[in-house]
Structures are given as structure tokens and as C-alpha cells.
PDB file of N, CA and C in Angstrom:
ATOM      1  N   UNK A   1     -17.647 -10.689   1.857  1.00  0.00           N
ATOM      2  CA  UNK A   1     -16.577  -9.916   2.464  1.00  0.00           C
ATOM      3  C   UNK A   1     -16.157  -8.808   1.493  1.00  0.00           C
ATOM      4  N   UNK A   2     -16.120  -7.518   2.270  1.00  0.00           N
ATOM      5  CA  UNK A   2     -15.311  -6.773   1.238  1.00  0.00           C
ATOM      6  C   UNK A   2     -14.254  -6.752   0.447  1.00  0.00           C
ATOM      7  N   UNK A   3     -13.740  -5.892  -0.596  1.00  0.00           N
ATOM      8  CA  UNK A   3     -12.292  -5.803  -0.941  1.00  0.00           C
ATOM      9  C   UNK A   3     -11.342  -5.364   0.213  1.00  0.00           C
ATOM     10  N   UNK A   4     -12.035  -4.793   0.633  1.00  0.00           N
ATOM     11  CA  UNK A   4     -11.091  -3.709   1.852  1.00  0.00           C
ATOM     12  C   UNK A   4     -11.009  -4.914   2.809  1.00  0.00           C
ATOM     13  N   UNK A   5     -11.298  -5.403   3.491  1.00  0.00           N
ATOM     14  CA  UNK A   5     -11.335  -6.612   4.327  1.00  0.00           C
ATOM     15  C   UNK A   5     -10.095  -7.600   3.546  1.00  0.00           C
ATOM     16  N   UNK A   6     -10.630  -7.760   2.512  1.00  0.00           N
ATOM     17  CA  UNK A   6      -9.896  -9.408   1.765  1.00  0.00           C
ATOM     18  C   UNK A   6      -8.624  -8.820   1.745  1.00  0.00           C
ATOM     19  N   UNK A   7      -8.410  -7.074   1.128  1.00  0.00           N
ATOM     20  CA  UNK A   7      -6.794  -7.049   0.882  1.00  0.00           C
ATOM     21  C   UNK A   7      -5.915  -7.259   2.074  1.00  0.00           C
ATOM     22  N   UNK A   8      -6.934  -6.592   3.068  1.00  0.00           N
ATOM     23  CA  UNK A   8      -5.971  -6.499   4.731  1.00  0.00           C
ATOM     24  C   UNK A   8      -5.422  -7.734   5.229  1.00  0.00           C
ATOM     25  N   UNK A   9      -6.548  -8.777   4.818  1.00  0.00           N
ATOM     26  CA  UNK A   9      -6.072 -10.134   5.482  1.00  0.00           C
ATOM     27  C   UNK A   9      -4.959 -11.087   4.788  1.00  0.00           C
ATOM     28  N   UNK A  10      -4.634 -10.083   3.487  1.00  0.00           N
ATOM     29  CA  UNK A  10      -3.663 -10.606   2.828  1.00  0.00           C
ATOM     30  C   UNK A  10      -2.425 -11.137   3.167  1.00  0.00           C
ATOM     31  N   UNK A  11      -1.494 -12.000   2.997  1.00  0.00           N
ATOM     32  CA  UNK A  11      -0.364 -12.363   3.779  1.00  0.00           C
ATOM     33  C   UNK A  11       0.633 -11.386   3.396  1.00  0.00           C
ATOM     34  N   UNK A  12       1.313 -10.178   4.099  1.00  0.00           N
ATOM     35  CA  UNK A  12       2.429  -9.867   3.831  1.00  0.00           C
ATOM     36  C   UNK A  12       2.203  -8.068   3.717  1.00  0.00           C
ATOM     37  N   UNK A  13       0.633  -8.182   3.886  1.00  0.00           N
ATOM     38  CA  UNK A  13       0.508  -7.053   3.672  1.00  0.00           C
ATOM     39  C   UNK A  13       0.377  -6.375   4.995  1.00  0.00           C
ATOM     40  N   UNK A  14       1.034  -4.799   4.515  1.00  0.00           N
ATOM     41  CA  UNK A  14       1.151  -3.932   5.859  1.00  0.00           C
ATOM     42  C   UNK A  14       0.081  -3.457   6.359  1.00  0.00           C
ATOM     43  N   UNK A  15      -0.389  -3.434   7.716  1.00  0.00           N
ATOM     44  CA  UNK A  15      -1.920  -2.839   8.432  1.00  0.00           C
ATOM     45  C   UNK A  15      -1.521  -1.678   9.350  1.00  0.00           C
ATOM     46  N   UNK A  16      -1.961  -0.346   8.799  1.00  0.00           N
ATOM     47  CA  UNK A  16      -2.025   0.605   9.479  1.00  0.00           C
ATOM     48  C   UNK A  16      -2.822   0.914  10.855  1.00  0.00           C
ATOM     49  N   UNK A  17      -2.841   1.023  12.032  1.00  0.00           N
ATOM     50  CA  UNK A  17      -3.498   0.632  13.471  1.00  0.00           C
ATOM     51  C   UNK A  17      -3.669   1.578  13.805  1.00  0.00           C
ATOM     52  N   UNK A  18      -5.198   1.726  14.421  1.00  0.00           N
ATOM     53  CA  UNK A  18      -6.261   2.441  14.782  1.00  0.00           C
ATOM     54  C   UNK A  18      -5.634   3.987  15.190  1.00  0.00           C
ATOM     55  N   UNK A  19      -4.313   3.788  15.877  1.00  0.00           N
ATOM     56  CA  UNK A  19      -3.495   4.563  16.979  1.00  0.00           C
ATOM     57  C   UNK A  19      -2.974   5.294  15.388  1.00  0.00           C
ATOM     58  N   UNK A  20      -2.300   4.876  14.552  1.00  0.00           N
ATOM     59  CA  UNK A  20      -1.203   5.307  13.697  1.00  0.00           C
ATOM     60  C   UNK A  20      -2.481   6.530  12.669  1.00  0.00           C
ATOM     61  N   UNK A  21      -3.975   5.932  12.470  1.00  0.00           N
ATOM     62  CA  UNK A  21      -4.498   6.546  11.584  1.00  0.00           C
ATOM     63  C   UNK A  21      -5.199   7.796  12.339  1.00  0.00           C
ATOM     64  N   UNK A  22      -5.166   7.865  13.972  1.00  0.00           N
ATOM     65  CA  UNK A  22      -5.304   9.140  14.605  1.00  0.00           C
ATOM     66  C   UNK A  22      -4.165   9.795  14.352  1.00  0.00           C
ATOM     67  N   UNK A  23      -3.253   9.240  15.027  1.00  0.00           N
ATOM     68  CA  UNK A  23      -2.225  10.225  14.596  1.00  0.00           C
ATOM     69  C   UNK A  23      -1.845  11.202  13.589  1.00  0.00           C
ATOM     70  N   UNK A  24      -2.142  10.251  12.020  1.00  0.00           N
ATOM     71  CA  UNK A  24      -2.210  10.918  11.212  1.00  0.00           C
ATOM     72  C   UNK A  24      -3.231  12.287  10.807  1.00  0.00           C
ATOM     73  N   UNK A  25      -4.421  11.765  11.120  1.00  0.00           N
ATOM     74  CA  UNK A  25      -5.501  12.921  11.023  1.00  0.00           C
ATOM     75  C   UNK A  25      -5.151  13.909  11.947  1.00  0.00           C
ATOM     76  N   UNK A  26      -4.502  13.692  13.032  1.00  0.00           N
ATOM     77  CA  UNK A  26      -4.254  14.868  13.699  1.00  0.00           C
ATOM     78  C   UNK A  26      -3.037  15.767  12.939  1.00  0.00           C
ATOM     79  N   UNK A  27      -2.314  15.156  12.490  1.00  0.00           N
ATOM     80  CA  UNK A  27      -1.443  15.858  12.057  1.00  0.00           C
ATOM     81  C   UNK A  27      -1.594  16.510  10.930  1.00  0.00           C
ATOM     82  N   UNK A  28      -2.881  16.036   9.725  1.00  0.00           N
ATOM     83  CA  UNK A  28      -3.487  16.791   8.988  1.00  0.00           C
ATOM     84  C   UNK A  28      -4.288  17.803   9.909  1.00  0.00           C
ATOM     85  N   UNK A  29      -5.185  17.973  10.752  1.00  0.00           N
ATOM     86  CA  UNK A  29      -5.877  18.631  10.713  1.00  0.00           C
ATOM     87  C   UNK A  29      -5.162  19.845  11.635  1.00  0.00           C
ATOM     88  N   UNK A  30      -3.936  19.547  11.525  1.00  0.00           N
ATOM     89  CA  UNK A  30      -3.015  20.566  12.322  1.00  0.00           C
ATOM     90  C   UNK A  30      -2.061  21.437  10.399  1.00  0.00           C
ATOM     91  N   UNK A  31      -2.317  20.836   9.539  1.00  0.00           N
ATOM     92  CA  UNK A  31      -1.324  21.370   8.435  1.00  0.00           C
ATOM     93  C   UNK A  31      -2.560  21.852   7.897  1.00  0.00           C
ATOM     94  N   UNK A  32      -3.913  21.658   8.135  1.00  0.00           N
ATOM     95  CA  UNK A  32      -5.249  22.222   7.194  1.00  0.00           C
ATOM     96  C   UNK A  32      -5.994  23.426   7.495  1.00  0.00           C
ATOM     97  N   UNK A  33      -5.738  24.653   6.996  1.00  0.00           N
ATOM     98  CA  UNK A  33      -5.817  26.255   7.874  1.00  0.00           C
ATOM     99  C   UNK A  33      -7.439  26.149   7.902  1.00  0.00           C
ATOM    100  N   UNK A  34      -8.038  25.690   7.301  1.00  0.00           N
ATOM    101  CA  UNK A  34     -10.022  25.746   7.723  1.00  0.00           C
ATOM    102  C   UNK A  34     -10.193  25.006   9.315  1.00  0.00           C
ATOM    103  N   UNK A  35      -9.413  23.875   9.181  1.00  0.00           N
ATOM    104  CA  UNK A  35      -9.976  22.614  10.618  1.00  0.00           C
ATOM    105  C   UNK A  35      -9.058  23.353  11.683  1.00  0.00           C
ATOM    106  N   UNK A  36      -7.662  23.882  10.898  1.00  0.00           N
ATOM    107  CA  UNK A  36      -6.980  24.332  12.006  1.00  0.00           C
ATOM    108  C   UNK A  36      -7.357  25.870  12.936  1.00  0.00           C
ATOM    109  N   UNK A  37      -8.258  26.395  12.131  1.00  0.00           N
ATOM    110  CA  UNK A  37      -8.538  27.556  12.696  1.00  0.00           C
ATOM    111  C   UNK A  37      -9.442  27.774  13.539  1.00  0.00           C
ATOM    112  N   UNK A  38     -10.359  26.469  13.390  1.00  0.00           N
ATOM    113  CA  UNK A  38     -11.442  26.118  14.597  1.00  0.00           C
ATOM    114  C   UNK A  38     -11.022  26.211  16.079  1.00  0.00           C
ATOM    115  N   UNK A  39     -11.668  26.393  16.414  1.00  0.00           N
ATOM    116  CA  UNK A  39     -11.608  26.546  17.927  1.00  0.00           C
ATOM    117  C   UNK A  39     -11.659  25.021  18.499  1.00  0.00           C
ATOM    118  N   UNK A  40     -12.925  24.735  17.995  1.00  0.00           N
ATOM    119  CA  UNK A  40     -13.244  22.900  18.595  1.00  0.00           C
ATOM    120  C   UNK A  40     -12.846  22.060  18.174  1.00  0.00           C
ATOM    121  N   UNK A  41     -12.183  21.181  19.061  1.00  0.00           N
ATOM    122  CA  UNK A  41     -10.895  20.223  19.049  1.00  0.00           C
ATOM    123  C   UNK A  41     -11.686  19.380  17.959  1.00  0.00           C
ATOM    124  N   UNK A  42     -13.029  19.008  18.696  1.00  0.00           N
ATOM    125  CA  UNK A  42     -13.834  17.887  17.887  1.00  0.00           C
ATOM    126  C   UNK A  42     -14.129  18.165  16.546  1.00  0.00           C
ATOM    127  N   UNK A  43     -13.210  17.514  15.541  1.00  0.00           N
ATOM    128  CA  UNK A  43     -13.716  17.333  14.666  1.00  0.00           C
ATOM    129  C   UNK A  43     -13.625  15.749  13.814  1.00  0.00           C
ATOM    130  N   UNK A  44     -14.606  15.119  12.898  1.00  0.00           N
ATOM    131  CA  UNK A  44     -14.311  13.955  12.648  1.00  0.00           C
ATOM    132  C   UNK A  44     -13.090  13.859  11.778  1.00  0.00           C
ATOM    133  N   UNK A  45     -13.148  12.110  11.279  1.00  0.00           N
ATOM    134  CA  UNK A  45     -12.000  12.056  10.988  1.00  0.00           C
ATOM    135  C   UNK A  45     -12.509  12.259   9.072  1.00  0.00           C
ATOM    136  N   UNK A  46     -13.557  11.547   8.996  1.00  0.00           N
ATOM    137  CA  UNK A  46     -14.615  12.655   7.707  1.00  0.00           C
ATOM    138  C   UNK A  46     -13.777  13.180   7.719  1.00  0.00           C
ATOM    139  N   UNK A  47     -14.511  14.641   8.332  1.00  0.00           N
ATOM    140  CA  UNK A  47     -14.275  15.870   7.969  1.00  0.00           C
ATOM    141  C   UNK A  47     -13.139  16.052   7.878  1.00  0.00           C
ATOM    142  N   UNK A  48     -11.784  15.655   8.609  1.00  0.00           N
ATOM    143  CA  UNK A  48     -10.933  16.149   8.522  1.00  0.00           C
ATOM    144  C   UNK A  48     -10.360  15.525   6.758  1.00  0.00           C
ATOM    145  N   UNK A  49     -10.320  14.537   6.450  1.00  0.00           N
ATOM    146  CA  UNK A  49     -10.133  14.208   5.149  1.00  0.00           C
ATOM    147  C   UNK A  49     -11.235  14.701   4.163  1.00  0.00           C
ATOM    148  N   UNK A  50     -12.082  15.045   4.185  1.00  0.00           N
ATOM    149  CA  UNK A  50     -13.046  16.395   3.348  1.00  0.00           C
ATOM    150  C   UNK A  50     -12.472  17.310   2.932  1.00  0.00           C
ATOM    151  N   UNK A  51     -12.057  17.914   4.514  1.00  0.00           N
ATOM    152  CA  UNK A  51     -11.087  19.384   4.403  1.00  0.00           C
ATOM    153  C   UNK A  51     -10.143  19.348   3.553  1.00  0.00           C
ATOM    154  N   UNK A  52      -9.594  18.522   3.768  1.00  0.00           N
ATOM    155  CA  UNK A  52      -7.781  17.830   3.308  1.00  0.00           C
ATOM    156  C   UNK A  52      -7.790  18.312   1.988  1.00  0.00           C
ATOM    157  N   UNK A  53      -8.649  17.166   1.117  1.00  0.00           N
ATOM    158  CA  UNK A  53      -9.396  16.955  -0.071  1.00  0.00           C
ATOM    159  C   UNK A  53      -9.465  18.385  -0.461  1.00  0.00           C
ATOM    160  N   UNK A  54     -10.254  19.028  -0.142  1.00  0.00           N
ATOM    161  CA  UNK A  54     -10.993  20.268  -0.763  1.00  0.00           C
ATOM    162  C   UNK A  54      -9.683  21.075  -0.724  1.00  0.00           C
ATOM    163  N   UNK A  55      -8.613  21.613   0.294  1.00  0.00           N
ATOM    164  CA  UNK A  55      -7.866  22.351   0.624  1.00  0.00           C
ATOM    165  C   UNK A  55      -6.691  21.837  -1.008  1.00  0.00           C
ATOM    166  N   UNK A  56      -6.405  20.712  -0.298  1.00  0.00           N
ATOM    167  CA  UNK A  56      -5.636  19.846  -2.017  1.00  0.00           C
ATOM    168  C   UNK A  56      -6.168  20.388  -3.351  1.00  0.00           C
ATOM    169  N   UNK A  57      -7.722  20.525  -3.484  1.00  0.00           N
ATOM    170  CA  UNK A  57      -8.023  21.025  -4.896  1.00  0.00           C
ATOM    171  C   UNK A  57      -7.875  22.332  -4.596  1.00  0.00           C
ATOM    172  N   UNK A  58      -7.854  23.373  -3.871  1.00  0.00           N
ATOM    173  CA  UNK A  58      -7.722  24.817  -3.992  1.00  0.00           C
ATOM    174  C   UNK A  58      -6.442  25.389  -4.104  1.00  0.00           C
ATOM    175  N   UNK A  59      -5.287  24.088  -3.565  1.00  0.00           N
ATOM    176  CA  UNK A  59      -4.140  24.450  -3.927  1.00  0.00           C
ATOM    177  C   UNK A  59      -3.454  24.158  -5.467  1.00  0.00           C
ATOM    178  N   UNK A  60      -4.460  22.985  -6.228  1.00  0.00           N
ATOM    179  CA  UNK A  60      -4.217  23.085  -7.546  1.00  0.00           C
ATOM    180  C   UNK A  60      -4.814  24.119  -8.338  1.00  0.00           C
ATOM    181  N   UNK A  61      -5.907  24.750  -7.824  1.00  0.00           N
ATOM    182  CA  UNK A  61      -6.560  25.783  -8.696  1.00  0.00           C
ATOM    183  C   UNK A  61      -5.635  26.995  -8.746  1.00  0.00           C
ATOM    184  N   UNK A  62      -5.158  27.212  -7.254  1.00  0.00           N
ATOM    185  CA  UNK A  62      -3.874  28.283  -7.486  1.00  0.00           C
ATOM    186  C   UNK A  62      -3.172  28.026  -7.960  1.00  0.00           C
ATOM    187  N   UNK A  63      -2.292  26.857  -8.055  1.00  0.00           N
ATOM    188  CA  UNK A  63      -1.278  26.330  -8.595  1.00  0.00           C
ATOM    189  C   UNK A  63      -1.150  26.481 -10.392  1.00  0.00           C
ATOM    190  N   UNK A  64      -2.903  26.322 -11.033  1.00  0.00           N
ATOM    191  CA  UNK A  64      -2.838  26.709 -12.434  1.00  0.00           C
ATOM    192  C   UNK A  64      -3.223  27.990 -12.575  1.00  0.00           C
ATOM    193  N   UNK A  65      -3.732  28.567 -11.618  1.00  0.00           N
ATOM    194  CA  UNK A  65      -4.021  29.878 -11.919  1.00  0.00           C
ATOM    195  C   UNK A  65      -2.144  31.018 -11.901  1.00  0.00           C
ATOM    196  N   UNK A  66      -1.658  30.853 -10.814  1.00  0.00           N
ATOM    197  CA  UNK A  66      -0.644  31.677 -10.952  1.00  0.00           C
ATOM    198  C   UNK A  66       0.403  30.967 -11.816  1.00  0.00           C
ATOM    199  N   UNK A  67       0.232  29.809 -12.664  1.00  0.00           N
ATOM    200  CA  UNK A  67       0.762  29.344 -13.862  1.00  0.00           C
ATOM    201  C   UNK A  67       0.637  30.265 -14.982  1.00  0.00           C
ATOM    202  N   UNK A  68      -0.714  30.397 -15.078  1.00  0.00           N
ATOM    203  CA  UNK A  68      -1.256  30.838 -16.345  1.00  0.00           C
ATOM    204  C   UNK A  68      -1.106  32.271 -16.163  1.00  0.00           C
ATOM    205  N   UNK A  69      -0.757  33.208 -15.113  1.00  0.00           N
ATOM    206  CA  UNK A  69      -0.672  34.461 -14.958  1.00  0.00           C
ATOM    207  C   UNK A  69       0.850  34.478 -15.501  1.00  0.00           C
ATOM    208  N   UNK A  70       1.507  33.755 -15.026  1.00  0.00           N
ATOM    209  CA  UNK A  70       3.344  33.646 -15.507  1.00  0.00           C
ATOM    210  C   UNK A  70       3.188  33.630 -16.665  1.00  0.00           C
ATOM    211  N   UNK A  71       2.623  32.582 -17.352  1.00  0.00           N
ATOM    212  CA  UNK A  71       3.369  32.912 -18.449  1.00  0.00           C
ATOM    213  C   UNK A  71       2.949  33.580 -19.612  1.00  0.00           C
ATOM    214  N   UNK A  72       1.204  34.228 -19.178  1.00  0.00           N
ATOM    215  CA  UNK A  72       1.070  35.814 -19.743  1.00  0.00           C
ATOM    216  C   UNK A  72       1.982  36.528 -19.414  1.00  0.00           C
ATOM    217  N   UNK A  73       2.577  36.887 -18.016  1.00  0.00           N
ATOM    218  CA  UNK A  73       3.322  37.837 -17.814  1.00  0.00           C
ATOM    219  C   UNK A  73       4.447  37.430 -19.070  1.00  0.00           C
ATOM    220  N   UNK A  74       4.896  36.272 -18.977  1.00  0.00           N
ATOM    221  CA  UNK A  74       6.245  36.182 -19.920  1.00  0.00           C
ATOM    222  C   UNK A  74       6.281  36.302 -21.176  1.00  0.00           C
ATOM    223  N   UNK A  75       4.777  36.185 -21.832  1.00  0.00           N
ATOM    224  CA  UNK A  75       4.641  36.434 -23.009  1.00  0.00           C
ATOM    225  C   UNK A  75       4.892  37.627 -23.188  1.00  0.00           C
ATOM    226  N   UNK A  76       4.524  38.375 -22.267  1.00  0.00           N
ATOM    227  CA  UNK A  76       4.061  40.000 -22.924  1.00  0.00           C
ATOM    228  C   UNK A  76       5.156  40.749 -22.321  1.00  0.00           C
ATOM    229  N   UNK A  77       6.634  40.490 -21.785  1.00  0.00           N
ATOM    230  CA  UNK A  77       7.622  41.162 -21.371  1.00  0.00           C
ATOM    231  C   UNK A  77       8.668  41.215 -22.147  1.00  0.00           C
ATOM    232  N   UNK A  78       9.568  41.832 -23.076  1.00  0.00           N
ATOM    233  CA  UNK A  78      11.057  41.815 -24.145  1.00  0.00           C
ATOM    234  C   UNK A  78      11.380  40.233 -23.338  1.00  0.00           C
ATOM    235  N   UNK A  79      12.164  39.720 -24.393  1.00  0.00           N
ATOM    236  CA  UNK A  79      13.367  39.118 -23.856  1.00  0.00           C
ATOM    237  C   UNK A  79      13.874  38.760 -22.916  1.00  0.00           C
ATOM    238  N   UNK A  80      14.654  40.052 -22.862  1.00  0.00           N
ATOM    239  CA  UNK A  80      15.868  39.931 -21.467  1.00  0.00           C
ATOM    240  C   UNK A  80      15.203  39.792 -20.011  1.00  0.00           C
ATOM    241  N   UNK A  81      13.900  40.060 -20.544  1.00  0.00           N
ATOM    242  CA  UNK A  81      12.912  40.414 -18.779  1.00  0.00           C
ATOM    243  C   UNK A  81      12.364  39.051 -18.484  1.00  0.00           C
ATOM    244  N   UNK A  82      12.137  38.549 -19.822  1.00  0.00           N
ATOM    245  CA  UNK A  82      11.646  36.899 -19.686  1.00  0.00           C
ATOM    246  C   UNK A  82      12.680  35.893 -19.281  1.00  0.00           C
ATOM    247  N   UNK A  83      13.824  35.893 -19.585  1.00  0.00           N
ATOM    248  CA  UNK A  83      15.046  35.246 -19.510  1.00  0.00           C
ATOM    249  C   UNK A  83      15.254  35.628 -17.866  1.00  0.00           C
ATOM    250  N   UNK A  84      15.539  36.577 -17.450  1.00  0.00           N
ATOM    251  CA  UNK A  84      15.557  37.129 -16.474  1.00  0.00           C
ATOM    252  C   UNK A  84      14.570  36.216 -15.084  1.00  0.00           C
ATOM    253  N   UNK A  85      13.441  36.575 -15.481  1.00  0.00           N
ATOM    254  CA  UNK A  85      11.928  35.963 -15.004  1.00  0.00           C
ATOM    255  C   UNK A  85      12.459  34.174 -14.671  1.00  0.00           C
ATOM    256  N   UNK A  86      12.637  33.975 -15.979  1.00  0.00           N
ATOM    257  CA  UNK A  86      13.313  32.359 -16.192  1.00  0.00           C
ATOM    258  C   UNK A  86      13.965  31.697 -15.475  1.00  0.00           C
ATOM    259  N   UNK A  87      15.324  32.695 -15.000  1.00  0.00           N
ATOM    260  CA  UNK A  87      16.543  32.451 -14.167  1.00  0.00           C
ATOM    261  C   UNK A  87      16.472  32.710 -13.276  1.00  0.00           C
ATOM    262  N   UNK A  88      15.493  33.680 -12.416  1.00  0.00           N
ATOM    263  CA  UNK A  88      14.731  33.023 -10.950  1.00  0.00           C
ATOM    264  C   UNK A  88      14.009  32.701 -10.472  1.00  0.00           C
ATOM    265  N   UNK A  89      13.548  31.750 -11.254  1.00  0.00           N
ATOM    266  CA  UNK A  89      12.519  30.804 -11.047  1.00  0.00           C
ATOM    267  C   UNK A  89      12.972  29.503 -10.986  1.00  0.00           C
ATOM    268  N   UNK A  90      14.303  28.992 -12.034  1.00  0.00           N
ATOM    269  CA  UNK A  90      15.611  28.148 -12.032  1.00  0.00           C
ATOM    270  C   UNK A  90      15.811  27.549 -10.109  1.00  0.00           C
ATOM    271  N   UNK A  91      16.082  28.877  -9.522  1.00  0.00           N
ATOM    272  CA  UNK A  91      17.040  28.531  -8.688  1.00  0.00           C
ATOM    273  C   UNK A  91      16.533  28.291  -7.207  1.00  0.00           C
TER     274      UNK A  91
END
């Protein structure tokens, strides 16, 4: 028997149902702009957690990329412009 099997049959533990894990993929593949821009409804549930996945790492690559642009920018601005920079980003 699997792990995946043995944990489910565990006593006490919560089981997510067939109905609840469509739901969910639909509602990813409605927040995921590649699956969402398709035309055809059909797509798996794979793919739709592929997409997910991949979309998740492209939002960390931006996420360090316009990091690392900040705080060149902040290096290389006086002071008051960095402080400035600082305090709306704060709020």
C-alpha cells in the first residue's frame, strides 16, 4: 500500500473529495493567465497544476529580479531620495 493511501486511511485525518479538488483546479485555472487565456475549457488537472507551478516560479523570478533592481536603484540615489524610496514602500 502506498504512503498516500496509508496517510488517508488514517483516523482523524481530513479527506479532501473528488468534488472539492475540481473545484479547486478550477479556480486555479481561472487565477493562471497561460490556462486562463485558452480558449479550451479542456484542460487536465496535470496541466493545470504544471501551469500553477511554473507561473509560481516566474512570479519568484520577478519577485528577485525587481528586488535586486530596488536596491541598485537605492544604492545609487543621495539619501533623502532613498529614505524617501523607503517611506513608500513602508506604507
Amino acid at each position: 500500500m502506498s504512503s498516500r493511501r496509508s496517510r488517508s486511511r488514517q483516523p482523524g485525518s481530513s479527506r479532501i473529495s473528488d468534488d472539492q479538488i475540481l473545484d479547486l483546479v478550477t479556480k486555479l485555472q481561472q487565477l493562471v493567465p497561460e490556462i486562463r487565456s485558452r480558449r479550451s475549457d479542456k484542460v487536465s488537472a496535470a496541466k493545470v497544476l504544471q501551469e500553477t507551478c511554473n507561473y509560481i516560479r516566474n512570479l519568484h523570478r520577478e519577485v528577485d529580479d525587481l528586488s535586486e533592481r530596488l536596491s541598485e536603484l537605492l544604492a545609487t540615489t543621495d539619501t533623502a531620495q532613498a529614505a524617501l524610496i523607503r517611506s513608500l514602500l513602508m506604507q
